[in-house]
PDB file of N, CA and C in Angstrom:
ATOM      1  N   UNK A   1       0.853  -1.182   0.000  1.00  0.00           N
ATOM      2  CA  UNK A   1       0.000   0.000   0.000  1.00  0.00           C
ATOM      3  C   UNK A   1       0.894   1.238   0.000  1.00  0.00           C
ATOM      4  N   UNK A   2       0.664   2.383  -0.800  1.00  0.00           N
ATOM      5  CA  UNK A   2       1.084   3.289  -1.050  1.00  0.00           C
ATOM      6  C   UNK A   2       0.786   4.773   0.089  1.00  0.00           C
ATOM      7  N   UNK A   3       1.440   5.078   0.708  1.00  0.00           N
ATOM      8  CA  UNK A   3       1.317   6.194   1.496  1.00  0.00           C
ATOM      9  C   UNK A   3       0.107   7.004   1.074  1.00  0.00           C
ATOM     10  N   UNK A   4       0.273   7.246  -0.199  1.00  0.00           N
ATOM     11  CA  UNK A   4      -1.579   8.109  -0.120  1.00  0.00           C
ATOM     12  C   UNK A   4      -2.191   7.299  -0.954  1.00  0.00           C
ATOM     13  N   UNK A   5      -2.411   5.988  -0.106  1.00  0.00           N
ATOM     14  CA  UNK A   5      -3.487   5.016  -0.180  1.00  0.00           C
ATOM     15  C   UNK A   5      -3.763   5.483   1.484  1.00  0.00           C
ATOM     16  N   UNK A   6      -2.441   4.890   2.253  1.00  0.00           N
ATOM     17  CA  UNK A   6      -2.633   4.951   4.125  1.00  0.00           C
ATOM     18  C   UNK A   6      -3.433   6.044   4.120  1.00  0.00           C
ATOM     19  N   UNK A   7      -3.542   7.660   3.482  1.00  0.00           N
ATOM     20  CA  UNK A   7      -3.960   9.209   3.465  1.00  0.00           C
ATOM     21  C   UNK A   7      -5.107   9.238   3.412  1.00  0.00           C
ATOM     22  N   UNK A   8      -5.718   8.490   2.228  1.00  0.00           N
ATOM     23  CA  UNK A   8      -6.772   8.425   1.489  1.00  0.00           C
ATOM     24  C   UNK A   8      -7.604   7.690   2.530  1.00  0.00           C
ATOM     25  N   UNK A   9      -7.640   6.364   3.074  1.00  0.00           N
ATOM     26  CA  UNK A   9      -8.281   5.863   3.751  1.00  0.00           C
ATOM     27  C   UNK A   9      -8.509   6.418   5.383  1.00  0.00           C
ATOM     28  N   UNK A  10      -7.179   7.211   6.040  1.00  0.00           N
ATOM     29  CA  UNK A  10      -7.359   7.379   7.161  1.00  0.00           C
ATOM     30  C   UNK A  10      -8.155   8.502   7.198  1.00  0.00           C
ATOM     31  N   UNK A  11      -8.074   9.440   5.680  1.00  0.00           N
ATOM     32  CA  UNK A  11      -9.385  10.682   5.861  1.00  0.00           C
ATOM     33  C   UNK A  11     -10.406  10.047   5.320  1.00  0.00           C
ATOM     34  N   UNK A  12     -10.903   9.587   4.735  1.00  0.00           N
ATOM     35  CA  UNK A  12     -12.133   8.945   4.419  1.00  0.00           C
ATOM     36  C   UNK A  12     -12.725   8.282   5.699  1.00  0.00           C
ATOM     37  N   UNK A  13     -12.123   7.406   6.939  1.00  0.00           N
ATOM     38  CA  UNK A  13     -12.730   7.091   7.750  1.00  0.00           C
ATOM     39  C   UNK A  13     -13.111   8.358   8.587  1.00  0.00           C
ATOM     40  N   UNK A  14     -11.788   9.617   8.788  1.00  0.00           N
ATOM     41  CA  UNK A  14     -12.074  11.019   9.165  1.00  0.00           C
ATOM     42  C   UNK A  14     -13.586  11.089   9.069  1.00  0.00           C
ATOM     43  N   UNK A  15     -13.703  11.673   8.069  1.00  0.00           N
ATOM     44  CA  UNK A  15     -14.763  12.174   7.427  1.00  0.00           C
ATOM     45  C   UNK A  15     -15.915  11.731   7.810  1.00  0.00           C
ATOM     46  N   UNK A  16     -16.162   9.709   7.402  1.00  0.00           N
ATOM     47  CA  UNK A  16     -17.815   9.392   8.227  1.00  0.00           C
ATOM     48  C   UNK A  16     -17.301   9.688   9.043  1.00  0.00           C
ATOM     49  N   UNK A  17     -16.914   9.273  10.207  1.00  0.00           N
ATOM     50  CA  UNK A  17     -16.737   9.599  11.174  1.00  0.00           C
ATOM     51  C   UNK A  17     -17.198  10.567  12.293  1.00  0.00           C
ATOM     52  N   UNK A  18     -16.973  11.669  11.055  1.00  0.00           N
ATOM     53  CA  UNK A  18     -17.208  13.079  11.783  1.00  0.00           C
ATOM     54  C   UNK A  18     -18.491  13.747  11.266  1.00  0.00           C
ATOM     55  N   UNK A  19     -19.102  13.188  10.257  1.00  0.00           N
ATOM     56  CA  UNK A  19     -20.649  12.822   9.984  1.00  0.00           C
ATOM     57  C   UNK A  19     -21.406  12.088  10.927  1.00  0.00           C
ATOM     58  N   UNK A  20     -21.068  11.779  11.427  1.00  0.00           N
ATOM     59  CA  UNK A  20     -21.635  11.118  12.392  1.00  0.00           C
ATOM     60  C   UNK A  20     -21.937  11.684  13.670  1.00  0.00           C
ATOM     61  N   UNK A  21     -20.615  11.421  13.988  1.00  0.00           N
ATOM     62  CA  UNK A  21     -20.317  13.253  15.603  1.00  0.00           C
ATOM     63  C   UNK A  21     -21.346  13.662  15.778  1.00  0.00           C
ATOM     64  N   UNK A  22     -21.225  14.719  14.102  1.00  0.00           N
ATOM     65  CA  UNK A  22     -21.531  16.115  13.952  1.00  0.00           C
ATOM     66  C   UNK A  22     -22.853  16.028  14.278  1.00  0.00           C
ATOM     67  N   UNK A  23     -23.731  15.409  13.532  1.00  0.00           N
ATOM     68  CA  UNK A  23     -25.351  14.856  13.487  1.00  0.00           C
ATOM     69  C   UNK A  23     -25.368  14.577  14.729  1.00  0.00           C
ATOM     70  N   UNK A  24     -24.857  13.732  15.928  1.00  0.00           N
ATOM     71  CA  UNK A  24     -24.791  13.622  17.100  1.00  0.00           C
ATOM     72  C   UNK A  24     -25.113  15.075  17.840  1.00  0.00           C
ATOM     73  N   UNK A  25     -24.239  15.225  17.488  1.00  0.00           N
ATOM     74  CA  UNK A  25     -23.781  17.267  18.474  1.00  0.00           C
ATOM     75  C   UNK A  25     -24.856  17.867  18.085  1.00  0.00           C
ATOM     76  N   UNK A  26     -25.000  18.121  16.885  1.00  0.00           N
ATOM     77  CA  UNK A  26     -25.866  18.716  16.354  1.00  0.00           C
ATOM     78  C   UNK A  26     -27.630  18.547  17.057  1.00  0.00           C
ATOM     79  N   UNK A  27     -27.988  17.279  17.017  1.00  0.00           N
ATOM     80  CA  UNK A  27     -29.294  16.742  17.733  1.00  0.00           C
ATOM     81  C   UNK A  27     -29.208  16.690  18.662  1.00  0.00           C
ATOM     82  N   UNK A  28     -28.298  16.976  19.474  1.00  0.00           N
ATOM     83  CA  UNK A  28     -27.889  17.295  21.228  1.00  0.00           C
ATOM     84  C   UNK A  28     -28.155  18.813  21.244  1.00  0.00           C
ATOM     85  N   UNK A  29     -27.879  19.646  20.750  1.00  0.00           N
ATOM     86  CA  UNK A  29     -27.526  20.990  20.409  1.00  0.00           C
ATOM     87  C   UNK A  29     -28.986  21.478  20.434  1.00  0.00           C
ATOM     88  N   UNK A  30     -29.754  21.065  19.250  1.00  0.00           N
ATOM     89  CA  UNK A  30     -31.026  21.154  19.417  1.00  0.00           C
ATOM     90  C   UNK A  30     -32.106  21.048  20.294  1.00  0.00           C
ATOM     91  N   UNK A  31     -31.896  19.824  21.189  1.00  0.00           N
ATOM     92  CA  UNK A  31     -32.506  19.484  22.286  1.00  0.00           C
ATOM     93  C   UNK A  31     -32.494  19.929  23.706  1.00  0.00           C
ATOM     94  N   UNK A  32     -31.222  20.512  23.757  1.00  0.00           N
ATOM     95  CA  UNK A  32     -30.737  20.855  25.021  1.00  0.00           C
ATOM     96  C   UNK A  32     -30.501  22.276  24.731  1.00  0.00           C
ATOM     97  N   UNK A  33     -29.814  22.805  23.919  1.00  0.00           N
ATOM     98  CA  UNK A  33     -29.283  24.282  23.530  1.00  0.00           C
ATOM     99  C   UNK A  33     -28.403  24.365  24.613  1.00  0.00           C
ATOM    100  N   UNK A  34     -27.489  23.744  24.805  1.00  0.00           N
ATOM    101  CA  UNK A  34     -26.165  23.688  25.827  1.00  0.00           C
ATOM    102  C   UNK A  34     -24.769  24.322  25.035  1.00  0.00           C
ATOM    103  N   UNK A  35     -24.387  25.133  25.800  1.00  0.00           N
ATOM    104  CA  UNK A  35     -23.012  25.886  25.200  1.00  0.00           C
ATOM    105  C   UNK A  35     -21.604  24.732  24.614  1.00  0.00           C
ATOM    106  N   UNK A  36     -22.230  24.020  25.407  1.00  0.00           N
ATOM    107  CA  UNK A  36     -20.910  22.538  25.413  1.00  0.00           C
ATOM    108  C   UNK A  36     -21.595  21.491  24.377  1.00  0.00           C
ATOM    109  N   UNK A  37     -22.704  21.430  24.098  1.00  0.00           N
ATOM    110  CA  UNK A  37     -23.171  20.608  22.569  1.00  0.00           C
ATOM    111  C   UNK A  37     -22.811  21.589  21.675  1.00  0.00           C
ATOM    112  N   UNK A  38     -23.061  22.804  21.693  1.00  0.00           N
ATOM    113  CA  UNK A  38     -23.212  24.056  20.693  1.00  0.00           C
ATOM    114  C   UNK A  38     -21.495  23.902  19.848  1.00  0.00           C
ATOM    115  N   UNK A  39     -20.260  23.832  21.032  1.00  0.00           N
ATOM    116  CA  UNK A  39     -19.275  23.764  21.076  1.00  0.00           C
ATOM    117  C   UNK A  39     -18.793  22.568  20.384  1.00  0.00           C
ATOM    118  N   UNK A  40     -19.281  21.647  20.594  1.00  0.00           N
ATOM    119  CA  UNK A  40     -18.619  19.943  19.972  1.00  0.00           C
ATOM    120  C   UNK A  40     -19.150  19.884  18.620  1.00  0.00           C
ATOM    121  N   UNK A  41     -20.608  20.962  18.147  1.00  0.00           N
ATOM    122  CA  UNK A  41     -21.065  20.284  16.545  1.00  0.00           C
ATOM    123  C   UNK A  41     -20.471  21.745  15.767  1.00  0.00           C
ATOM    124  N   UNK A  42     -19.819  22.778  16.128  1.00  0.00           N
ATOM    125  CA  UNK A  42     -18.798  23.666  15.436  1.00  0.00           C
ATOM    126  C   UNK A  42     -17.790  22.929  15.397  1.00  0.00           C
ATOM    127  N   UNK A  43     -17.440  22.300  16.157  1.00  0.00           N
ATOM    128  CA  UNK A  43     -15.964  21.862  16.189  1.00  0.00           C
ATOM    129  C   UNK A  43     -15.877  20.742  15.225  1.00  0.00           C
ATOM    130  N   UNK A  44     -17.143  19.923  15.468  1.00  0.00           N
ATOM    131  CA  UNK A  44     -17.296  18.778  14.136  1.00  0.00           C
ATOM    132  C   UNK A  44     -17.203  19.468  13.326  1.00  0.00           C
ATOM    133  N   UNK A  45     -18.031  20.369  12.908  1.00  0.00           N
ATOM    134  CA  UNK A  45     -17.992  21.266  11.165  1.00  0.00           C
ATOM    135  C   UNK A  45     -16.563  21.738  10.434  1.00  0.00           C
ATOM    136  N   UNK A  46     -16.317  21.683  11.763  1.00  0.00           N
ATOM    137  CA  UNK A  46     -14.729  22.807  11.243  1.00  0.00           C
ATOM    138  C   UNK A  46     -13.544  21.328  10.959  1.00  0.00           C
ATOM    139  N   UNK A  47     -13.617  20.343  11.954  1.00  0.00           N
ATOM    140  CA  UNK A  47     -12.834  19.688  11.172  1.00  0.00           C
ATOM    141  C   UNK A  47     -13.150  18.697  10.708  1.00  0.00           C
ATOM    142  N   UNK A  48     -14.630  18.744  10.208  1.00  0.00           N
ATOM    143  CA  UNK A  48     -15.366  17.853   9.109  1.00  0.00           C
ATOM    144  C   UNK A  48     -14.620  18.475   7.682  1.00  0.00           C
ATOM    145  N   UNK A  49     -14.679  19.749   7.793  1.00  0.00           N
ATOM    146  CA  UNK A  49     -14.222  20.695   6.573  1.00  0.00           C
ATOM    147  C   UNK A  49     -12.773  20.459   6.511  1.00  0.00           C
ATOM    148  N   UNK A  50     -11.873  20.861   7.471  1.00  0.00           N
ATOM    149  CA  UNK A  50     -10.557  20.501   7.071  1.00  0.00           C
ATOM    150  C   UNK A  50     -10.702  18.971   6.348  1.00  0.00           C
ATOM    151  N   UNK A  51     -10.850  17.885   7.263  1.00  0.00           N
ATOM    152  CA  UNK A  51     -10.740  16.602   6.543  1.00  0.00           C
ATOM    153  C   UNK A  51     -11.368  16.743   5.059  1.00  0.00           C
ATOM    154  N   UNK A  52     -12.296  17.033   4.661  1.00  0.00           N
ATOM    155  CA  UNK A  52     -12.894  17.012   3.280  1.00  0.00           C
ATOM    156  C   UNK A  52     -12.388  17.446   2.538  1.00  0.00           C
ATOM    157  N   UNK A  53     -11.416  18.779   3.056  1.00  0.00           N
ATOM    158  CA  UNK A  53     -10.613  19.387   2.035  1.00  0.00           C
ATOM    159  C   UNK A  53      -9.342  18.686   1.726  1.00  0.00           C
ATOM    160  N   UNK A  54      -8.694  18.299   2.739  1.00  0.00           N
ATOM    161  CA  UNK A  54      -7.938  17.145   2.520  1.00  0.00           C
ATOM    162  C   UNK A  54      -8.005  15.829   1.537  1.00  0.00           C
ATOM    163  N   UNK A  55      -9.105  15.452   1.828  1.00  0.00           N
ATOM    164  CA  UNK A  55      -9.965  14.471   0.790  1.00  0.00           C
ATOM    165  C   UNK A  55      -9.469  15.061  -0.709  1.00  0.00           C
ATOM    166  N   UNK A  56     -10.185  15.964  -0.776  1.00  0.00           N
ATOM    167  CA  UNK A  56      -9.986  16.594  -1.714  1.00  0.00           C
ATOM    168  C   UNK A  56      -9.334  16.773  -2.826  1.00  0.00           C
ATOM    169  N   UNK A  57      -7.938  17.105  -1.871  1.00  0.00           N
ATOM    170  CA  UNK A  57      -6.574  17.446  -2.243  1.00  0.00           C
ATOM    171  C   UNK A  57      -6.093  16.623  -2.879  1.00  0.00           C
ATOM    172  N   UNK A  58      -6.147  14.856  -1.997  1.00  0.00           N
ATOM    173  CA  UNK A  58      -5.587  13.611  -2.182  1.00  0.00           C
ATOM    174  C   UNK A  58      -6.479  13.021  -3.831  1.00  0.00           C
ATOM    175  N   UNK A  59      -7.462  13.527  -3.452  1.00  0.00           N
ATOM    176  CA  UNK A  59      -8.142  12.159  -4.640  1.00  0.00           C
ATOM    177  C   UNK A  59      -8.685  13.636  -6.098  1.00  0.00           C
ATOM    178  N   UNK A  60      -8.459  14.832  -5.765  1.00  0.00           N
ATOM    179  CA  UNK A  60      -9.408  15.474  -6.911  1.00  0.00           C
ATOM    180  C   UNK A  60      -8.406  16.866  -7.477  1.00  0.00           C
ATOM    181  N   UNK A  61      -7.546  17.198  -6.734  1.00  0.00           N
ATOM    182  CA  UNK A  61      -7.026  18.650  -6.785  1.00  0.00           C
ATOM    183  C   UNK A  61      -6.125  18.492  -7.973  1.00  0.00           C
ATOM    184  N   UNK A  62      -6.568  18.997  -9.621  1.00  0.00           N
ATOM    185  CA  UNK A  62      -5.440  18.919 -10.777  1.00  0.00           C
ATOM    186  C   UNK A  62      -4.132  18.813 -10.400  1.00  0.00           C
ATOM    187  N   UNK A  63      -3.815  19.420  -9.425  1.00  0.00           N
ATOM    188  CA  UNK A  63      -1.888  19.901  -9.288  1.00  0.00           C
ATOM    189  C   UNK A  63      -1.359  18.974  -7.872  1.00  0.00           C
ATOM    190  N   UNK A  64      -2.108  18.655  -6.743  1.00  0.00           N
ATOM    191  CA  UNK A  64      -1.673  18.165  -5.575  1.00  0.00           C
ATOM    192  C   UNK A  64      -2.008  17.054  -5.566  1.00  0.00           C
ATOM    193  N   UNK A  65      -3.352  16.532  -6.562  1.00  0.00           N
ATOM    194  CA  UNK A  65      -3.231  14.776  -6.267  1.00  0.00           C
ATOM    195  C   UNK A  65      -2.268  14.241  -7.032  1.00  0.00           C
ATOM    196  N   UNK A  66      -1.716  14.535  -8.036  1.00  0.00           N
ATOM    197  CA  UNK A  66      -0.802  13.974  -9.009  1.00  0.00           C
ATOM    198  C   UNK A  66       0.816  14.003  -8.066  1.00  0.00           C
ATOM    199  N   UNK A  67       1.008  15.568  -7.161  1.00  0.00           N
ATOM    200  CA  UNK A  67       1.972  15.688  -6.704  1.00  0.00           C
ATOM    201  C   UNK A  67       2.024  14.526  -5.197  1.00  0.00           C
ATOM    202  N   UNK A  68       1.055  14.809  -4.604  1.00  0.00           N
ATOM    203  CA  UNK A  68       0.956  13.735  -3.388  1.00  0.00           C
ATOM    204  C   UNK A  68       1.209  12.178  -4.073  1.00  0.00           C
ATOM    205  N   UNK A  69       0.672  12.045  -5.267  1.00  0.00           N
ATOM    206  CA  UNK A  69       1.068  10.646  -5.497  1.00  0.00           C
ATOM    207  C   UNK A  69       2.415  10.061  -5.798  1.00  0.00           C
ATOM    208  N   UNK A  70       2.939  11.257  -6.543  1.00  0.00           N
ATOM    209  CA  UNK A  70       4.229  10.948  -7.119  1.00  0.00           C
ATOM    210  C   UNK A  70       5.303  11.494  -6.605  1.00  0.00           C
ATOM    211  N   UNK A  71       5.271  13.019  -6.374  1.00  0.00           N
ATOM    212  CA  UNK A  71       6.429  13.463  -6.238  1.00  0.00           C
ATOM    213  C   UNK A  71       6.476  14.011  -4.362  1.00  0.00           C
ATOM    214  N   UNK A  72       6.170  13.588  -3.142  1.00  0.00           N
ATOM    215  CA  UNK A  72       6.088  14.201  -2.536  1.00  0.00           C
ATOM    216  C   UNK A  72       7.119  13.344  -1.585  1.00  0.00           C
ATOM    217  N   UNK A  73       8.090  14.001  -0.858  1.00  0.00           N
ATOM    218  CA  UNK A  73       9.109  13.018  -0.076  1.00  0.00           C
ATOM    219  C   UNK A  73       8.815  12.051   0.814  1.00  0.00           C
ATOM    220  N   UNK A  74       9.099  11.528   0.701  1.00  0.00           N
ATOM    221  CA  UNK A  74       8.638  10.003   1.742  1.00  0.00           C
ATOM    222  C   UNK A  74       8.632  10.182   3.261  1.00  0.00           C
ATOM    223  N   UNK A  75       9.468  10.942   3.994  1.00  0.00           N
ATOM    224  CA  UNK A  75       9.696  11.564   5.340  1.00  0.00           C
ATOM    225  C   UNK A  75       8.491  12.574   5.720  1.00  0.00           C
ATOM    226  N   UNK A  76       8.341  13.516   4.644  1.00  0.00           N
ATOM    227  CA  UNK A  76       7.107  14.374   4.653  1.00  0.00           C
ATOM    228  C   UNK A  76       6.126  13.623   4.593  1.00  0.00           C
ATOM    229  N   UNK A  77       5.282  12.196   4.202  1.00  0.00           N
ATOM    230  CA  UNK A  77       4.672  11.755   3.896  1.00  0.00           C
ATOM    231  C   UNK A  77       4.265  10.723   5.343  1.00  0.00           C
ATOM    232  N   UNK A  78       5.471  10.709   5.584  1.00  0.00           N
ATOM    233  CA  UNK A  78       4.984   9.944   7.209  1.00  0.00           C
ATOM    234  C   UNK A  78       4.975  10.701   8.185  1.00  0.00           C
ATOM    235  N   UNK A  79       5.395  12.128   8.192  1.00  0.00           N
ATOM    236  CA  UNK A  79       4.695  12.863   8.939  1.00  0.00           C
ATOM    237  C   UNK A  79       3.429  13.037   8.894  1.00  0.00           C
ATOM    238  N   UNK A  80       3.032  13.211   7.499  1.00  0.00           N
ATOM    239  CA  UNK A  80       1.333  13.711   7.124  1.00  0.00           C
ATOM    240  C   UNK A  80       1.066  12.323   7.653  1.00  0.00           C
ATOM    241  N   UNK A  81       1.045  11.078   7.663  1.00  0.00           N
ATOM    242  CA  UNK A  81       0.472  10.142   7.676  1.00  0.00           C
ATOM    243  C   UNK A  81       0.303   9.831   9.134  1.00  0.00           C
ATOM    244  N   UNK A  82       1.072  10.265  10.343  1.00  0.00           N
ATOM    245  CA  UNK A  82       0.617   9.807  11.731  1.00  0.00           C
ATOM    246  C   UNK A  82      -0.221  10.902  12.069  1.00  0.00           C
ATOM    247  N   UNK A  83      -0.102  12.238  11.543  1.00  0.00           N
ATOM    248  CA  UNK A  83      -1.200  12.794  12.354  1.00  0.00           C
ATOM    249  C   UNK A  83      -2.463  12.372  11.782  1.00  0.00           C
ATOM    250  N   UNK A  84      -2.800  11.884  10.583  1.00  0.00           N
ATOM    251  CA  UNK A  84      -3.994  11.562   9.811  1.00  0.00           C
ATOM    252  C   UNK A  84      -4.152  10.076  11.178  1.00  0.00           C
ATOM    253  N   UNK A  85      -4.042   9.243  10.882  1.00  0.00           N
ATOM    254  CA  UNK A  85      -3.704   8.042  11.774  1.00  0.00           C
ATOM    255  C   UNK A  85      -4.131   8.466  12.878  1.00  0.00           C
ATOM    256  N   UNK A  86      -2.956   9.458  14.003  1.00  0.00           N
ATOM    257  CA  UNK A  86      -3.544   9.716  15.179  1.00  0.00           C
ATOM    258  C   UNK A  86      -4.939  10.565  14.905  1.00  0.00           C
ATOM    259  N   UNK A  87      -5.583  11.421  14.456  1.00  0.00           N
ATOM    260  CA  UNK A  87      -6.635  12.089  14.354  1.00  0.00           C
ATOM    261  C   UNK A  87      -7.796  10.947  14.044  1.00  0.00           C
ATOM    262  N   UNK A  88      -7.779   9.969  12.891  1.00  0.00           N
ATOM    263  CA  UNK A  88      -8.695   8.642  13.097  1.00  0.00           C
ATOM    264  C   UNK A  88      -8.264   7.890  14.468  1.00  0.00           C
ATOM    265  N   UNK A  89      -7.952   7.737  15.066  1.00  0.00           N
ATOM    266  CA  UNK A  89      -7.879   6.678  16.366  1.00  0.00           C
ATOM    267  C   UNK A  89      -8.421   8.021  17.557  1.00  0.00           C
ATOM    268  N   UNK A  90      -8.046   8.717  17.529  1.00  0.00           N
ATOM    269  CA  UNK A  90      -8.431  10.079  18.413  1.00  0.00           C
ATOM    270  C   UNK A  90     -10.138   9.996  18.224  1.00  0.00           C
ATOM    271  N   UNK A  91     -10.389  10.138  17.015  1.00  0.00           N
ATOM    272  CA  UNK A  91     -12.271  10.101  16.593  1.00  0.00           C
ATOM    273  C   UNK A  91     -12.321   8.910  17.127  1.00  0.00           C
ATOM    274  N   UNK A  92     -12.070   7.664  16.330  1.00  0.00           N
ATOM    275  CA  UNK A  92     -12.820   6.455  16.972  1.00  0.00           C
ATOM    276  C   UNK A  92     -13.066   6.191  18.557  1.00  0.00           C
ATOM    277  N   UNK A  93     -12.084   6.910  19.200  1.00  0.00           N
ATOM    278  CA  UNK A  93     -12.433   7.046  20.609  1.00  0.00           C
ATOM    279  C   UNK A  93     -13.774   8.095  20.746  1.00  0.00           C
ATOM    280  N   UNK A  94     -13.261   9.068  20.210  1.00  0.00           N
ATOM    281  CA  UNK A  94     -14.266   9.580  20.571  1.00  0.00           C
ATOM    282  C   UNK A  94     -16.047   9.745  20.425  1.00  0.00           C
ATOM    283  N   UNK A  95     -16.058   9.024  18.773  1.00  0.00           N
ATOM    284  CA  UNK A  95     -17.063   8.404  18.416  1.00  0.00           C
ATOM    285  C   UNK A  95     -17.887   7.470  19.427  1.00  0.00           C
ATOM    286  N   UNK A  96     -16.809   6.066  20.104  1.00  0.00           N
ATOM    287  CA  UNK A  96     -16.709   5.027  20.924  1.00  0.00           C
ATOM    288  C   UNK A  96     -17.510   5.663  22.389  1.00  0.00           C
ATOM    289  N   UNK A  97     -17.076   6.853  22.417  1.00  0.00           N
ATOM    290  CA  UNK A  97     -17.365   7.575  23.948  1.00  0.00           C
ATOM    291  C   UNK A  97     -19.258   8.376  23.973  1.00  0.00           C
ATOM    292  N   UNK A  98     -19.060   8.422  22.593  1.00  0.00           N
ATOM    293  CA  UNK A  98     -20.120   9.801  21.984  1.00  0.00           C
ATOM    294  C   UNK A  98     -21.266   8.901  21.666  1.00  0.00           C
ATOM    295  N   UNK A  99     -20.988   7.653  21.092  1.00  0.00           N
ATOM    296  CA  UNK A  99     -22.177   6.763  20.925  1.00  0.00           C
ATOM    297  C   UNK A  99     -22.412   5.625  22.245  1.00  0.00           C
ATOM    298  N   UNK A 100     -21.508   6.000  22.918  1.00  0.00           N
ATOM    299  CA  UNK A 100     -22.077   4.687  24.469  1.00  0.00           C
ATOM    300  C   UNK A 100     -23.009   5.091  25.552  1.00  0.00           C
TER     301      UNK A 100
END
């Protein structure tokens, strides 16, 4: 597997993921109108949006998916790749916590 294969999949799980949350927070938000639901379904939005744009980048952007695939250094690439990694294991907890 190719490093932005690891990219591709760890924001794609991002993403449901945080579809999920968000709709969570969001129907909490509604029900309660609590500053601290209000707080968790912005915070989904905002890095529902980063991840998507990311998405983005990897699988659609003329100039950066071609460059992420081919030409981007391998050291730089496993940097990008543990915080993607830690940020999916970070959600699945928190998903894990948010749906129990």
């Amino acid at each position: 597997m190719e490093w932005i294969d690891v990219a591709r999949v760890s924001v794609s799980l991002n993403v449901v993921m945080l579809v999920g949350l968000t709709w969570v927070w969001t129907r909490n938000y509604r029900s309660f109108r609590s500053k601290h639901a209000l707080g968790l379904a912005v915070f989904g939005v905002l890095l529902l949006a980063q991840n998507a744009l990311s998405l983005y980048f990897y699988l659609f952007h003329p100039v950066l998916a071609a460059w992420f695939a081919t030409d981007m250094p391998p050291l730089a690439w496993r940097a990008n790749i543990v915080v993607h990694v830690f940020q999916t294991v970070a959600l699945a907890f928190l998903l894990w916590v948010t749906w129990d």
